[in-house]
C-alpha atoms as a PDB file:
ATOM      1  CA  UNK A   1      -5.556  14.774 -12.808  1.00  0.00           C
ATOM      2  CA  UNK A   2      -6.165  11.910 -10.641  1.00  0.00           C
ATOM      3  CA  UNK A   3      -6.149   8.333 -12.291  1.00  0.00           C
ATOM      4  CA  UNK A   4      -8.889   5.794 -10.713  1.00  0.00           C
ATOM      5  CA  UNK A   5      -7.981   1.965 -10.898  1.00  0.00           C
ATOM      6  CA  UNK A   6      -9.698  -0.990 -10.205  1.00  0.00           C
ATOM      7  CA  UNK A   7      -9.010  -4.401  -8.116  1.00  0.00           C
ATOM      8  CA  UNK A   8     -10.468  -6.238  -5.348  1.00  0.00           C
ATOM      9  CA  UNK A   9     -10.066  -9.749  -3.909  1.00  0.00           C
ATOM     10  CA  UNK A  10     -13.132 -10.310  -2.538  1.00  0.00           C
ATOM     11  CA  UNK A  11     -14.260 -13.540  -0.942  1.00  0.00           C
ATOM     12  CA  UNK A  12     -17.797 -15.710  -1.009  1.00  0.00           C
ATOM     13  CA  UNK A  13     -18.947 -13.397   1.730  1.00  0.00           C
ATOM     14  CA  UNK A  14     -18.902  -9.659   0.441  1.00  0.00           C
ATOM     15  CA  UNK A  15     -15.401  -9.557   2.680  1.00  0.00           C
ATOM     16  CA  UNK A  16     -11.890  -8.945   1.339  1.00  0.00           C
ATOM     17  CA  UNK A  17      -9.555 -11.289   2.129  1.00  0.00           C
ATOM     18  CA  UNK A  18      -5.912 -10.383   3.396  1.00  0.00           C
ATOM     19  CA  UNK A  19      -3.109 -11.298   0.207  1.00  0.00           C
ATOM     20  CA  UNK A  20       1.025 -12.852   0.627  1.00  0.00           C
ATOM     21  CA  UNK A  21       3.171 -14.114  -1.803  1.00  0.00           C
ATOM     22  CA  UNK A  22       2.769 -17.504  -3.291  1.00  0.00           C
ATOM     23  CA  UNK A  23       6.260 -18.549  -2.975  1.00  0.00           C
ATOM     24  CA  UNK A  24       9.620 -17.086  -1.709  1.00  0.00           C
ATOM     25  CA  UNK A  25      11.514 -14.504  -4.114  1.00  0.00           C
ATOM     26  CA  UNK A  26      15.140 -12.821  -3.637  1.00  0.00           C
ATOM     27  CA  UNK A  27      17.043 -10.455  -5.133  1.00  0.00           C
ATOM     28  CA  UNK A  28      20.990  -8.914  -4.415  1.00  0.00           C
ATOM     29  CA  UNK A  29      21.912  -4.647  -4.912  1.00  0.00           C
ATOM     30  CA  UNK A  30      23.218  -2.043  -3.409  1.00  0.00           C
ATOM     31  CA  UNK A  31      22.476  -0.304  -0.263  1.00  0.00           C
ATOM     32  CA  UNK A  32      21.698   3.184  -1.743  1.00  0.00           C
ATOM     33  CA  UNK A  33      23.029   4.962   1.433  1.00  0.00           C
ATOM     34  CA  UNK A  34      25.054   2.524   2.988  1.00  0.00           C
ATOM     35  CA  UNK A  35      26.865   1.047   0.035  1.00  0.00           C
ATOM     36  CA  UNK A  36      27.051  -2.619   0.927  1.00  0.00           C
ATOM     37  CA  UNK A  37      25.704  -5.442  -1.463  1.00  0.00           C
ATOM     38  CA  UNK A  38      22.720  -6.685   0.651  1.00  0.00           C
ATOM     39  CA  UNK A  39      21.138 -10.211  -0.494  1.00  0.00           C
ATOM     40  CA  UNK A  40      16.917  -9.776   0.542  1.00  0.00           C
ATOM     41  CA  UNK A  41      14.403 -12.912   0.464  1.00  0.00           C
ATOM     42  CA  UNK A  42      10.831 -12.024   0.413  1.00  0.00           C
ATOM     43  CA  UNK A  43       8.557 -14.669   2.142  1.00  0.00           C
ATOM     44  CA  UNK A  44       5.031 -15.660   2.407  1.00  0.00           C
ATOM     45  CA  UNK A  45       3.276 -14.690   5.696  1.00  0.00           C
ATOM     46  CA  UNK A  46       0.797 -16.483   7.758  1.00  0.00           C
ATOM     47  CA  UNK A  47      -2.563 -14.012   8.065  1.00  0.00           C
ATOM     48  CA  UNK A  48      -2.135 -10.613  10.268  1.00  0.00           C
ATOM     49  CA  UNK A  49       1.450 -11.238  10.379  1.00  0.00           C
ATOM     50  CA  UNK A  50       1.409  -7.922   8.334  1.00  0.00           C
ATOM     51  CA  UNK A  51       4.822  -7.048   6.676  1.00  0.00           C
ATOM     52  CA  UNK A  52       8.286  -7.965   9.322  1.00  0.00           C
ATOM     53  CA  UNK A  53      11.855  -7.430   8.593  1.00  0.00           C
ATOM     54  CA  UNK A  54      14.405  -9.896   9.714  1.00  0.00           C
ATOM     55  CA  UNK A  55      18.196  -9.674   9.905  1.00  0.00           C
ATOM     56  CA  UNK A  56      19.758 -12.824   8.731  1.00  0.00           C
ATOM     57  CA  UNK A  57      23.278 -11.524   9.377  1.00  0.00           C
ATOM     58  CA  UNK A  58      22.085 -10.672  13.435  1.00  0.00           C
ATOM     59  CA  UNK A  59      21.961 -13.024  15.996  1.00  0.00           C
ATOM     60  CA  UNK A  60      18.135 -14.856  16.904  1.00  0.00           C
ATOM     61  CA  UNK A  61      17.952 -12.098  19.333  1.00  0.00           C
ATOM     62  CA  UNK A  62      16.878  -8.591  18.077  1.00  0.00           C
ATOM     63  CA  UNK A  63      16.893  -9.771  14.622  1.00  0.00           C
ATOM     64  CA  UNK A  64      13.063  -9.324  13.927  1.00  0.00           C
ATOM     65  CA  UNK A  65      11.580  -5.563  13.265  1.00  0.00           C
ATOM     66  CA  UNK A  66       8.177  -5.265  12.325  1.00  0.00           C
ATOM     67  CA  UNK A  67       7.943  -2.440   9.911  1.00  0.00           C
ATOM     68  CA  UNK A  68       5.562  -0.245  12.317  1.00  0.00           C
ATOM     69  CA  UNK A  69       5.442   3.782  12.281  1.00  0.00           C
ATOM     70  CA  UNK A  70       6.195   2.954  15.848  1.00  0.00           C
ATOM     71  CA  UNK A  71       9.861   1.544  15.433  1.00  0.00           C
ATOM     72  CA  UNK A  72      10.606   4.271  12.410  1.00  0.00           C
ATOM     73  CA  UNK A  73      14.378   5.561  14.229  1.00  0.00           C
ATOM     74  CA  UNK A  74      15.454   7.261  11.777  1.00  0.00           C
ATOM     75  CA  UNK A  75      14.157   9.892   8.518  1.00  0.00           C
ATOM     76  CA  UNK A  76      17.201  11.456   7.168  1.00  0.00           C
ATOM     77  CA  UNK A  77      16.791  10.635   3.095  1.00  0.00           C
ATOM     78  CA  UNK A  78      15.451   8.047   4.095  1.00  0.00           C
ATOM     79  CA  UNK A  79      13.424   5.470   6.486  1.00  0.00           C
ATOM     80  CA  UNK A  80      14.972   3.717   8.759  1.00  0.00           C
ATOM     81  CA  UNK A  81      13.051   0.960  11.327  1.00  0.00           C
ATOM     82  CA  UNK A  82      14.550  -0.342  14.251  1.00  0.00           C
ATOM     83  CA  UNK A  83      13.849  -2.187  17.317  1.00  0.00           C
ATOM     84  CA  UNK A  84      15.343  -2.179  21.422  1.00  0.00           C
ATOM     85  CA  UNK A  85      18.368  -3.553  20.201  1.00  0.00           C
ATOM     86  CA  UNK A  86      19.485  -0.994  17.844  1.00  0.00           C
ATOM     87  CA  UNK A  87      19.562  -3.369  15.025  1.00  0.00           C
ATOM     88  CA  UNK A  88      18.254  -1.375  12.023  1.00  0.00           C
ATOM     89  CA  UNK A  89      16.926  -1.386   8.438  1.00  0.00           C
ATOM     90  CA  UNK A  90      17.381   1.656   6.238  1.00  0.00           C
ATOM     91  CA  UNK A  91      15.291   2.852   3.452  1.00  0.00           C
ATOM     92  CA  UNK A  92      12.026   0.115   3.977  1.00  0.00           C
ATOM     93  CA  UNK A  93       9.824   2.866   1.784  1.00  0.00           C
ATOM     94  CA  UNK A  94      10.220   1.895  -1.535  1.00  0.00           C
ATOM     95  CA  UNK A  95       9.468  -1.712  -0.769  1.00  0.00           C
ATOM     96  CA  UNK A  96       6.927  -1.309   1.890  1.00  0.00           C
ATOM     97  CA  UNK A  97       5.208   1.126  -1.010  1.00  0.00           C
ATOM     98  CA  UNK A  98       5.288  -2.228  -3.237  1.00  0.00           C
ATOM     99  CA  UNK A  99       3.853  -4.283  -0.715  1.00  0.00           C
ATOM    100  CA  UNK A 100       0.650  -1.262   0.059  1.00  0.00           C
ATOM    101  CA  UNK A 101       0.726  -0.588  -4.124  1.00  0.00           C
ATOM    102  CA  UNK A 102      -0.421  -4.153  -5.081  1.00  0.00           C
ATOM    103  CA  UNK A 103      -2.045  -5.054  -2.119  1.00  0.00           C
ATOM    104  CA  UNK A 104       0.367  -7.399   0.113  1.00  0.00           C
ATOM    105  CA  UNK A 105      -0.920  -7.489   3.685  1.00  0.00           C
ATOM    106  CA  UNK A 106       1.989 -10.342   4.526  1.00  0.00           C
ATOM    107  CA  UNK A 107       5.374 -11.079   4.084  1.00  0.00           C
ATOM    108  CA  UNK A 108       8.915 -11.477   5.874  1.00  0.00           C
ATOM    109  CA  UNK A 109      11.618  -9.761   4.595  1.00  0.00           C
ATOM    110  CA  UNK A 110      14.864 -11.647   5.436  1.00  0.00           C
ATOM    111  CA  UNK A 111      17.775  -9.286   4.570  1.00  0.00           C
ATOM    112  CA  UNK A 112      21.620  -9.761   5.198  1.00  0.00           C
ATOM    113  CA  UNK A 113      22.839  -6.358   5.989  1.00  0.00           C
ATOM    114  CA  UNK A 114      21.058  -2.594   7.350  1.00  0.00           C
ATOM    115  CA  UNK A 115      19.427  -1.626   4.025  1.00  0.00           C
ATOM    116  CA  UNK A 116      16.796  -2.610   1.520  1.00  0.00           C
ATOM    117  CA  UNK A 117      19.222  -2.406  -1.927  1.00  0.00           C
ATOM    118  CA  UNK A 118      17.732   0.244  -3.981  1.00  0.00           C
ATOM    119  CA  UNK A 119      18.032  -1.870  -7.129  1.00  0.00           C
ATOM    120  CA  UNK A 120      16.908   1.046  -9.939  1.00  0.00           C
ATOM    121  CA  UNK A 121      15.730   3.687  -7.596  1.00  0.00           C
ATOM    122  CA  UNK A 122      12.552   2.353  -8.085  1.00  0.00           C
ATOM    123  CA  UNK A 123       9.802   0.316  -6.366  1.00  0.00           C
ATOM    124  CA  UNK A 124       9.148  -1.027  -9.816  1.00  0.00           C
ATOM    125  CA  UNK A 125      12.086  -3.559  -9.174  1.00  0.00           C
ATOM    126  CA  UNK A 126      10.031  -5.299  -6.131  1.00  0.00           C
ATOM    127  CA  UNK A 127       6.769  -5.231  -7.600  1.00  0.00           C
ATOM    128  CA  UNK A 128       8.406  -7.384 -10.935  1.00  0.00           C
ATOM    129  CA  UNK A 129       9.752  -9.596  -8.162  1.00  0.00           C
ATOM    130  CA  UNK A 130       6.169  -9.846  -6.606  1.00  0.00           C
ATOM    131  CA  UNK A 131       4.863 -10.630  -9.493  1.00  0.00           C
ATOM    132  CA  UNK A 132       6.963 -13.350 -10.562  1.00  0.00           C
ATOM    133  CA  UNK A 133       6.244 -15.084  -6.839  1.00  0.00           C
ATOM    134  CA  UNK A 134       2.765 -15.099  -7.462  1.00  0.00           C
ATOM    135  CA  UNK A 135       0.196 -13.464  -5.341  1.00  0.00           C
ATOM    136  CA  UNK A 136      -2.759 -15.282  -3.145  1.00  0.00           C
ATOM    137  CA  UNK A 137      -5.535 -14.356  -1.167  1.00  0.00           C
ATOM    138  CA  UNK A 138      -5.603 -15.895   2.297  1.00  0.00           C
ATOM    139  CA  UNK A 139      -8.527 -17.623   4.893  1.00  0.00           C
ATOM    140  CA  UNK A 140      -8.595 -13.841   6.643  1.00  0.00           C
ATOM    141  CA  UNK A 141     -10.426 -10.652   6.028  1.00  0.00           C
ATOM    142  CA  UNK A 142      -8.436  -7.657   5.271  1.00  0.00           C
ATOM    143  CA  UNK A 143      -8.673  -4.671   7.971  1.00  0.00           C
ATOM    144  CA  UNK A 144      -8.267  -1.509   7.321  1.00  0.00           C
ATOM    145  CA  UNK A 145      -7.108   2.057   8.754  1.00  0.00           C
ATOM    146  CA  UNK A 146      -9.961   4.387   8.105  1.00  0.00           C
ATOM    147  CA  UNK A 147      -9.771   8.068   8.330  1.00  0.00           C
ATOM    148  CA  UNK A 148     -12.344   9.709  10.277  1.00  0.00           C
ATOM    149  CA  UNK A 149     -11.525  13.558  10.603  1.00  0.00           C
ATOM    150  CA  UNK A 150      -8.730  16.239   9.212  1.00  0.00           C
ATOM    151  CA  UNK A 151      -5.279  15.696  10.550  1.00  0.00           C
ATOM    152  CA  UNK A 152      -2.254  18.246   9.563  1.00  0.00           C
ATOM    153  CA  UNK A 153       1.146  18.734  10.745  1.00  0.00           C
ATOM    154  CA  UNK A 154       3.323  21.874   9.678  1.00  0.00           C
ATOM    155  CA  UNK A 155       7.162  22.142  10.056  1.00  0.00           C
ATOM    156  CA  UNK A 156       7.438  25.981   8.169  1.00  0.00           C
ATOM    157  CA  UNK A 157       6.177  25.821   4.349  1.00  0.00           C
ATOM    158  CA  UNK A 158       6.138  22.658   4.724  1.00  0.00           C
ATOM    159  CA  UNK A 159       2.946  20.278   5.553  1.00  0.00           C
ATOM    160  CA  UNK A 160       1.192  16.958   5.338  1.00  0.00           C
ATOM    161  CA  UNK A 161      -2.416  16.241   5.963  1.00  0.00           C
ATOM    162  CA  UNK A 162      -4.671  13.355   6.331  1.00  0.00           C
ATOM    163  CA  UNK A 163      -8.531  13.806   5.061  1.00  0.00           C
ATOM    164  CA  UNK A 164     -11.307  11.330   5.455  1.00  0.00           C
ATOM    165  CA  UNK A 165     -12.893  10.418   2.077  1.00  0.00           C
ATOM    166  CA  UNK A 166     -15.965   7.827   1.282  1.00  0.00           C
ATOM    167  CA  UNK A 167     -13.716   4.966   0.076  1.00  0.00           C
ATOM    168  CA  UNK A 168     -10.568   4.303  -1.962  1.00  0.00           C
ATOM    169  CA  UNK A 169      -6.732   5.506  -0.761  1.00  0.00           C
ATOM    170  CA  UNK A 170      -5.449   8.358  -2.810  1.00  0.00           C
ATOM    171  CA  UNK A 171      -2.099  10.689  -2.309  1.00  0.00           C
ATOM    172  CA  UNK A 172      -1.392  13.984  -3.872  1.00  0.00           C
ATOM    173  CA  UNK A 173       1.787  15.844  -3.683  1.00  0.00           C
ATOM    174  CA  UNK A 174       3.290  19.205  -4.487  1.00  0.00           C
ATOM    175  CA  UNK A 175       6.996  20.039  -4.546  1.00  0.00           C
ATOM    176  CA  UNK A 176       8.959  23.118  -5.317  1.00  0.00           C
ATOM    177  CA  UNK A 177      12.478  23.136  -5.980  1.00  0.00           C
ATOM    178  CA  UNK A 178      14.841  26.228  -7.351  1.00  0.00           C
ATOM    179  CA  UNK A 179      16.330  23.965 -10.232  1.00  0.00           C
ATOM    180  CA  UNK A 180      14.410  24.505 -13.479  1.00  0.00           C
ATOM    181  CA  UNK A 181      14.929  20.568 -13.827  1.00  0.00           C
ATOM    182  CA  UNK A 182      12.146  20.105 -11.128  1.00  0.00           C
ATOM    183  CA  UNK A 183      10.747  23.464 -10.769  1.00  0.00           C
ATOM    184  CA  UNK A 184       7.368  23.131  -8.925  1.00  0.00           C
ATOM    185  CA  UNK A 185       5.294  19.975  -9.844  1.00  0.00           C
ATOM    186  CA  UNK A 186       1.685  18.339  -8.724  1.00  0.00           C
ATOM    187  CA  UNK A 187       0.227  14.851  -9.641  1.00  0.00           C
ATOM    188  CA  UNK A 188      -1.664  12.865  -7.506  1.00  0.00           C
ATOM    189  CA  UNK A 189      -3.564   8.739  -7.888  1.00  0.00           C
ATOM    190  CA  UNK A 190      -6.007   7.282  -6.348  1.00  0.00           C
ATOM    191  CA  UNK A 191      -4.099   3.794  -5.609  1.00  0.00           C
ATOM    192  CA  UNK A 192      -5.109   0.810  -7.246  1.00  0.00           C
ATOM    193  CA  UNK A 193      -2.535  -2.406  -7.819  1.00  0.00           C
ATOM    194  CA  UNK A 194      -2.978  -1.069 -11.919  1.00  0.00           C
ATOM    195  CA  UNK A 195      -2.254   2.288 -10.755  1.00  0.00           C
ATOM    196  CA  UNK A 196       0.480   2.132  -8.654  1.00  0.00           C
ATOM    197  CA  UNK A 197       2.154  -0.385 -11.224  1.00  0.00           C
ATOM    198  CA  UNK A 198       1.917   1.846 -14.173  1.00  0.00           C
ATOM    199  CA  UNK A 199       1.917   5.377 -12.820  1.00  0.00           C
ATOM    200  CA  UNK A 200       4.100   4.965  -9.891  1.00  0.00           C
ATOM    201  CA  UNK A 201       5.973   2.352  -9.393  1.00  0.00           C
ATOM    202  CA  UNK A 202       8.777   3.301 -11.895  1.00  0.00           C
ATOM    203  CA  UNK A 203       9.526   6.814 -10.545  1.00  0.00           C
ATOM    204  CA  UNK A 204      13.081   7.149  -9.253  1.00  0.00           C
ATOM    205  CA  UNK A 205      14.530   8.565  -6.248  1.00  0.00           C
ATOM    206  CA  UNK A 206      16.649  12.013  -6.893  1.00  0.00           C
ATOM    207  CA  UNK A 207      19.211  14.383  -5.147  1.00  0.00           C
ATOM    208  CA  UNK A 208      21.851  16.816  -6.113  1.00  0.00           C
ATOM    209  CA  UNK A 209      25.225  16.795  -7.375  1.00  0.00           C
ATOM    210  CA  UNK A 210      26.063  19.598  -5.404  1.00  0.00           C
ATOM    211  CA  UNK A 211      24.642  17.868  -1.933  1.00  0.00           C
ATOM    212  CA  UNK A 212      26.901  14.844  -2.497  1.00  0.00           C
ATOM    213  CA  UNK A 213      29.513  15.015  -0.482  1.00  0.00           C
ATOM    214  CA  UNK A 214      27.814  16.942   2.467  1.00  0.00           C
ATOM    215  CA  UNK A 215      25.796  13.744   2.306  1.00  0.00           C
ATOM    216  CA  UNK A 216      28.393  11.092   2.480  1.00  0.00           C
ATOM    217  CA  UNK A 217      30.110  13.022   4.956  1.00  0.00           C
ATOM    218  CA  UNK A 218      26.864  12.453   6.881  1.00  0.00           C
ATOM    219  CA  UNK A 219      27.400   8.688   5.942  1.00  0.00           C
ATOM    220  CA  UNK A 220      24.852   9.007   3.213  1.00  0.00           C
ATOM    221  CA  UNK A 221      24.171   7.789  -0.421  1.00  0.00           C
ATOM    222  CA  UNK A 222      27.345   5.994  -0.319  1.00  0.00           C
ATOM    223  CA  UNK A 223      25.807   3.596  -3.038  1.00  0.00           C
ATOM    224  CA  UNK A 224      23.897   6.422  -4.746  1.00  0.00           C
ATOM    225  CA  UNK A 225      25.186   6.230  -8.817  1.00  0.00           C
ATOM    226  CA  UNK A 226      23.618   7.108 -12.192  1.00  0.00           C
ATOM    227  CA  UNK A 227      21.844   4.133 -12.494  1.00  0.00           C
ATOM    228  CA  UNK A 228      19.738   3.940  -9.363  1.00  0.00           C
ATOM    229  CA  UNK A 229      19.118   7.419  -8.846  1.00  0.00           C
ATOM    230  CA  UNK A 230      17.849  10.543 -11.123  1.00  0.00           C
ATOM    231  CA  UNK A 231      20.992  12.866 -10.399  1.00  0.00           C
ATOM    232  CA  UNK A 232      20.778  16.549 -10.763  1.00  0.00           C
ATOM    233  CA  UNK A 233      23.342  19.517 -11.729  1.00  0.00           C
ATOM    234  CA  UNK A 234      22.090  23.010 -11.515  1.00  0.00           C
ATOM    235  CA  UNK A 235      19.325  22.904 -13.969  1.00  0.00           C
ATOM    236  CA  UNK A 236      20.190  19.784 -16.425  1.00  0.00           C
ATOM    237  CA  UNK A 237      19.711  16.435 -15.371  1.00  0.00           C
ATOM    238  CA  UNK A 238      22.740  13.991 -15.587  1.00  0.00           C
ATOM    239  CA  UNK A 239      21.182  10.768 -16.654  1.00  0.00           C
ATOM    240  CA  UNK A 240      21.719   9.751 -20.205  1.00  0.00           C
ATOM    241  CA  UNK A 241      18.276   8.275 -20.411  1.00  0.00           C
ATOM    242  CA  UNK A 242      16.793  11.144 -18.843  1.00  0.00           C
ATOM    243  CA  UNK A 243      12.994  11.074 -17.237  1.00  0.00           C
ATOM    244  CA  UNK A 244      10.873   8.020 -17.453  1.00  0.00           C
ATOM    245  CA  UNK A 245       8.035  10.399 -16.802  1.00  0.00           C
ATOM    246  CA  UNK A 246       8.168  14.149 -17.273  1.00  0.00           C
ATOM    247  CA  UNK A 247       6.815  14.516 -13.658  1.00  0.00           C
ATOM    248  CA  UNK A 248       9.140  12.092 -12.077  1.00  0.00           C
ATOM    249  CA  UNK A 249      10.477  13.989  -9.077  1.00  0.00           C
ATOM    250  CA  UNK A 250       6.949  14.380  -7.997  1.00  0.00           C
ATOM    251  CA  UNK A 251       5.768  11.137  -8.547  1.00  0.00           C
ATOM    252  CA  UNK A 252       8.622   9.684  -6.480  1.00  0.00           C
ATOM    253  CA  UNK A 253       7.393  11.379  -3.777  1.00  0.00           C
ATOM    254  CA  UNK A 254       4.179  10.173  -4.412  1.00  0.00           C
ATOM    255  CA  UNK A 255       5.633   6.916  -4.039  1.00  0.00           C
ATOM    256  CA  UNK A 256       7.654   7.575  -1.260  1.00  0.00           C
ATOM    257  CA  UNK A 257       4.387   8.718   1.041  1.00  0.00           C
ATOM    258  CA  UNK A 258       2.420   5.583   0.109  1.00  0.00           C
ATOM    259  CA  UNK A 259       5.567   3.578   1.446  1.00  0.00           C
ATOM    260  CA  UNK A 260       5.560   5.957   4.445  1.00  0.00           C
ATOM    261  CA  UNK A 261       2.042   5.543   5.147  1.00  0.00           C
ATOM    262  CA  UNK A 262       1.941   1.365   5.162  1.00  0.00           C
ATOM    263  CA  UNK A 263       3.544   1.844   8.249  1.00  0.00           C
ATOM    264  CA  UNK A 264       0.320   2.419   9.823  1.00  0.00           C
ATOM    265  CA  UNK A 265       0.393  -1.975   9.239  1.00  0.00           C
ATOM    266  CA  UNK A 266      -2.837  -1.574   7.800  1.00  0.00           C
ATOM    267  CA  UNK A 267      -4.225  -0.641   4.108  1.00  0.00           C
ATOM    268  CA  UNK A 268      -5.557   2.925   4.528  1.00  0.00           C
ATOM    269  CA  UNK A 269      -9.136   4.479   3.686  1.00  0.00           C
ATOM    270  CA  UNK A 270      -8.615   8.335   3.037  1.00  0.00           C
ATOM    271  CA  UNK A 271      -6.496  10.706   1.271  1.00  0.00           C
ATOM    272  CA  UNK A 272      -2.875  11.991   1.892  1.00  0.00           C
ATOM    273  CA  UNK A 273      -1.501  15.419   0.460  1.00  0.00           C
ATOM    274  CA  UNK A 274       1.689  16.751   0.864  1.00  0.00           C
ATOM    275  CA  UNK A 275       3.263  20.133   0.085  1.00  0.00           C
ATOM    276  CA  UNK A 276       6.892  19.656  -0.207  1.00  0.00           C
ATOM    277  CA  UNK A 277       7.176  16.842   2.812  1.00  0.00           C
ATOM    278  CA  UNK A 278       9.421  13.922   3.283  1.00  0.00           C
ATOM    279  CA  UNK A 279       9.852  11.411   5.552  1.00  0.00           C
ATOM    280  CA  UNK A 280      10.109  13.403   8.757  1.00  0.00           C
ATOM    281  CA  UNK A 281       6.691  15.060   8.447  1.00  0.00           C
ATOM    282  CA  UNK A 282       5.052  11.474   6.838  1.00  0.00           C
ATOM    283  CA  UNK A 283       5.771   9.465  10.034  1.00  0.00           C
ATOM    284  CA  UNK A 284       5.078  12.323  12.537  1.00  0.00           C
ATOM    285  CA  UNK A 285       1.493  12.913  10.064  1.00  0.00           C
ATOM    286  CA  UNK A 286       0.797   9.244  11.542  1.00  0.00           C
ATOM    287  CA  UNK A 287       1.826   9.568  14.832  1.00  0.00           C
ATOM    288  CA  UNK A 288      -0.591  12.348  15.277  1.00  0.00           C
ATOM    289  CA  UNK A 289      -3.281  10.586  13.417  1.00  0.00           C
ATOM    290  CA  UNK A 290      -2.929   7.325  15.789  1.00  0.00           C
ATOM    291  CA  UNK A 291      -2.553   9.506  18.868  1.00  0.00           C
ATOM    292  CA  UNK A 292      -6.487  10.924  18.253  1.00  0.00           C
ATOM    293  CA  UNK A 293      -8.584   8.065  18.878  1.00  0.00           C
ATOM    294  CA  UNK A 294     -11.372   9.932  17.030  1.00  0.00           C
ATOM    295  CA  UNK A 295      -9.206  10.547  14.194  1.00  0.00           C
ATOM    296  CA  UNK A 296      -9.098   6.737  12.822  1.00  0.00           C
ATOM    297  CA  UNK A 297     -10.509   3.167  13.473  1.00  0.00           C
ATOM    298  CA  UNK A 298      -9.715  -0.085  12.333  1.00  0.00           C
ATOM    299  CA  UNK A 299     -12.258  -2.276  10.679  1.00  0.00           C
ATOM    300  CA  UNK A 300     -12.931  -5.236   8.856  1.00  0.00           C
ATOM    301  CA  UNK A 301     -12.255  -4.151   4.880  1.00  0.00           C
ATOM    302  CA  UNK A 302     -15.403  -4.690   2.552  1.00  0.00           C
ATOM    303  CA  UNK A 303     -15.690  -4.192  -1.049  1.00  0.00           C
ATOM    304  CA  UNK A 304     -17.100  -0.999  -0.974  1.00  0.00           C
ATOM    305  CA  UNK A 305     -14.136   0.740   0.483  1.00  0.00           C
ATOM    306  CA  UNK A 306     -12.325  -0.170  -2.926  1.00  0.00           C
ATOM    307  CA  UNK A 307     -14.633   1.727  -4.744  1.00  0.00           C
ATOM    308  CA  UNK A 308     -12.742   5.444  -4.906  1.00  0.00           C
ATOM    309  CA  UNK A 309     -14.434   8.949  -3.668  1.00  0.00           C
ATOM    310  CA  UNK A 310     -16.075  11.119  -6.224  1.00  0.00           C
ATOM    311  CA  UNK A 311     -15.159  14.172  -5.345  1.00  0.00           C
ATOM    312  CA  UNK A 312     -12.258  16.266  -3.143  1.00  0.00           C
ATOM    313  CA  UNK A 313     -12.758  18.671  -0.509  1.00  0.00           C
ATOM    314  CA  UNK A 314     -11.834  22.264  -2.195  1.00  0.00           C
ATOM    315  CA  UNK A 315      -8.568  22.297  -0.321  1.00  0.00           C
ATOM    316  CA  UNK A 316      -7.139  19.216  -1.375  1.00  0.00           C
ATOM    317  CA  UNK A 317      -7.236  19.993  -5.092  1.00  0.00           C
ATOM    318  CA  UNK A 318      -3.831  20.560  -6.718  1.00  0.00           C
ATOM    319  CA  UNK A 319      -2.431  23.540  -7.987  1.00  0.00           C
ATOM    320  CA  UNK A 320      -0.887  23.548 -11.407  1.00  0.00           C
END
């Protein structure tokens, strides 16, 4: 089922107008994969600054990384951006998917070490902090990245695919795992800042107890614990709490590609579905996309691209 929300910030002249924070915001947690505390500001923009990263614990030089599918370095668990000096931020998705969820097309992110913190697994943690800083709508229309034709890319069973639709954003996903605690799941939304708050946002990140220490070996999910990830054995889950949805695994991933996809540094007009993809196959789905200059092009947002499409191509609809 796909769930269609409303919002639009729409100026005195049928535009939409490009949103930041009202006031600076920070929070302190855990590097999920790293394992250092990390302190992170968020920051109010000036218009088309679009979303930057900046390393307060680097040197002036090489400290700013705009968080571009061009400067992704890195998509093991994870995404990692990085710029010519090999200074590095790990795991932007779950924020940048906070920023693209409720509609933020500006902001600096000042953070003091390599890795957003993962706070709950969540992106729900960011958009509370969002909230509390107030959004506003800036002197600048939004533009947007509009789909124009199919675009797939394959890596074995695997595969993610870009369709053009006649307005909205939407993602759908389908994953397939051998524990009975995932099994094989569907879901997809049609994004909206209601949507993405209440459907999304609070799906957690997941991995195995049995891939632990092949991953830290790897120097991965050092910081990963009960409490910011869903962790699970075989085929029972380990969290006391257990699922906050019973579809979470699938929704993260939902959540996950809608991060993955800001990186295009503009809003997108079309629809994104993925059959068991990741990170990998997300940023190399864009690359391809940007590479075909028939494929896309960027224009001036106006309020009838937030009104969603009524209807999917055959091959886009979900299996159960």
């Amino acid at each position: 089922m796909f769930i269609v929300g409303k919002d639009s910030s729409k100026d005195t002249r049928g535009g939409v107008r490009q949103r930041t924070l009202k006031s600076a915001i920070g929070c302190t947690g855990i590097g999920l994969h790293c394992g250092m505390r990390v302190g992170m500001t968020l920051h109010p923009a000036e218009p088309d600054t679009g979303i930057v990263f900046r390393r307060s614990d680097i040197a002036a030089k090489g400290a700013v990384i705009p968080a571009l599918w061009s400067h992704v370095v890195d998509t093991r668990l994870c995404t990692v951006i990085g710029n010519e000096d090999r200074v590095v931020v790990g795991t932007v998705e779950h924020l940048l998917a906070a920023f693209s969820g409720i509609g933020i097309d500006n902001a600096v992110v000042e953070i003091n070490g390599p890795e957003v913190p993962v706070m709950d697994g969540s992106a729900a943690p960011f958009v509370f902090l969002m909230e509390c800083a107030g959004i506003c709508e800036q002197n600048a229309r939004r533009r947007i990245l509009r789909v124009h034709k199919k675009v797939q890319v394959r890596e074995g069973d695997k595969c993610a695919v870009l369709y053009p639709t006649g307005g909205g954003f939407s993602v759908g996903c389908e994953i397939s795992f051998p524990s009975r605690a995932v099994a094989r799941q569907s879901h997809g939304v049609t994004v909206s800042p209601s949507v993405f708050t209440a459907e999304i946002s609070r799906a957690r990140t997941f991995g195995f107890l049995e891939e632990v220490a092949q991953m830290r070996a790897a120097g991965l999910a050092r910081g990963g614990a009960l409490d910011n990830a869903i962790v699970i054995s075989g085929d029972r889950i380990l969290n006391e709490e257990g699922l906050r949805f019973d579809n979470e695994f699938v929704r993260h991933k939902i959540l996950d590609a809608i991060g993955d996809l800001y990186l295009a540094g503009r809003p997108m007009i079309g629809h994104f579905h993925g059959y068991c993809s990741g990170h990998a196959l997300n940023n190399r789905l864009l690359r391809t996309l940007l590479a075909d200059g028939d494929a896309w092009s960027e224009e001036e947002m106006t309020p009838a691209d937030l009104v969603p499409f009524q209807r999917w191509p055959e091959e886009t609809v979900l299996s159960a």
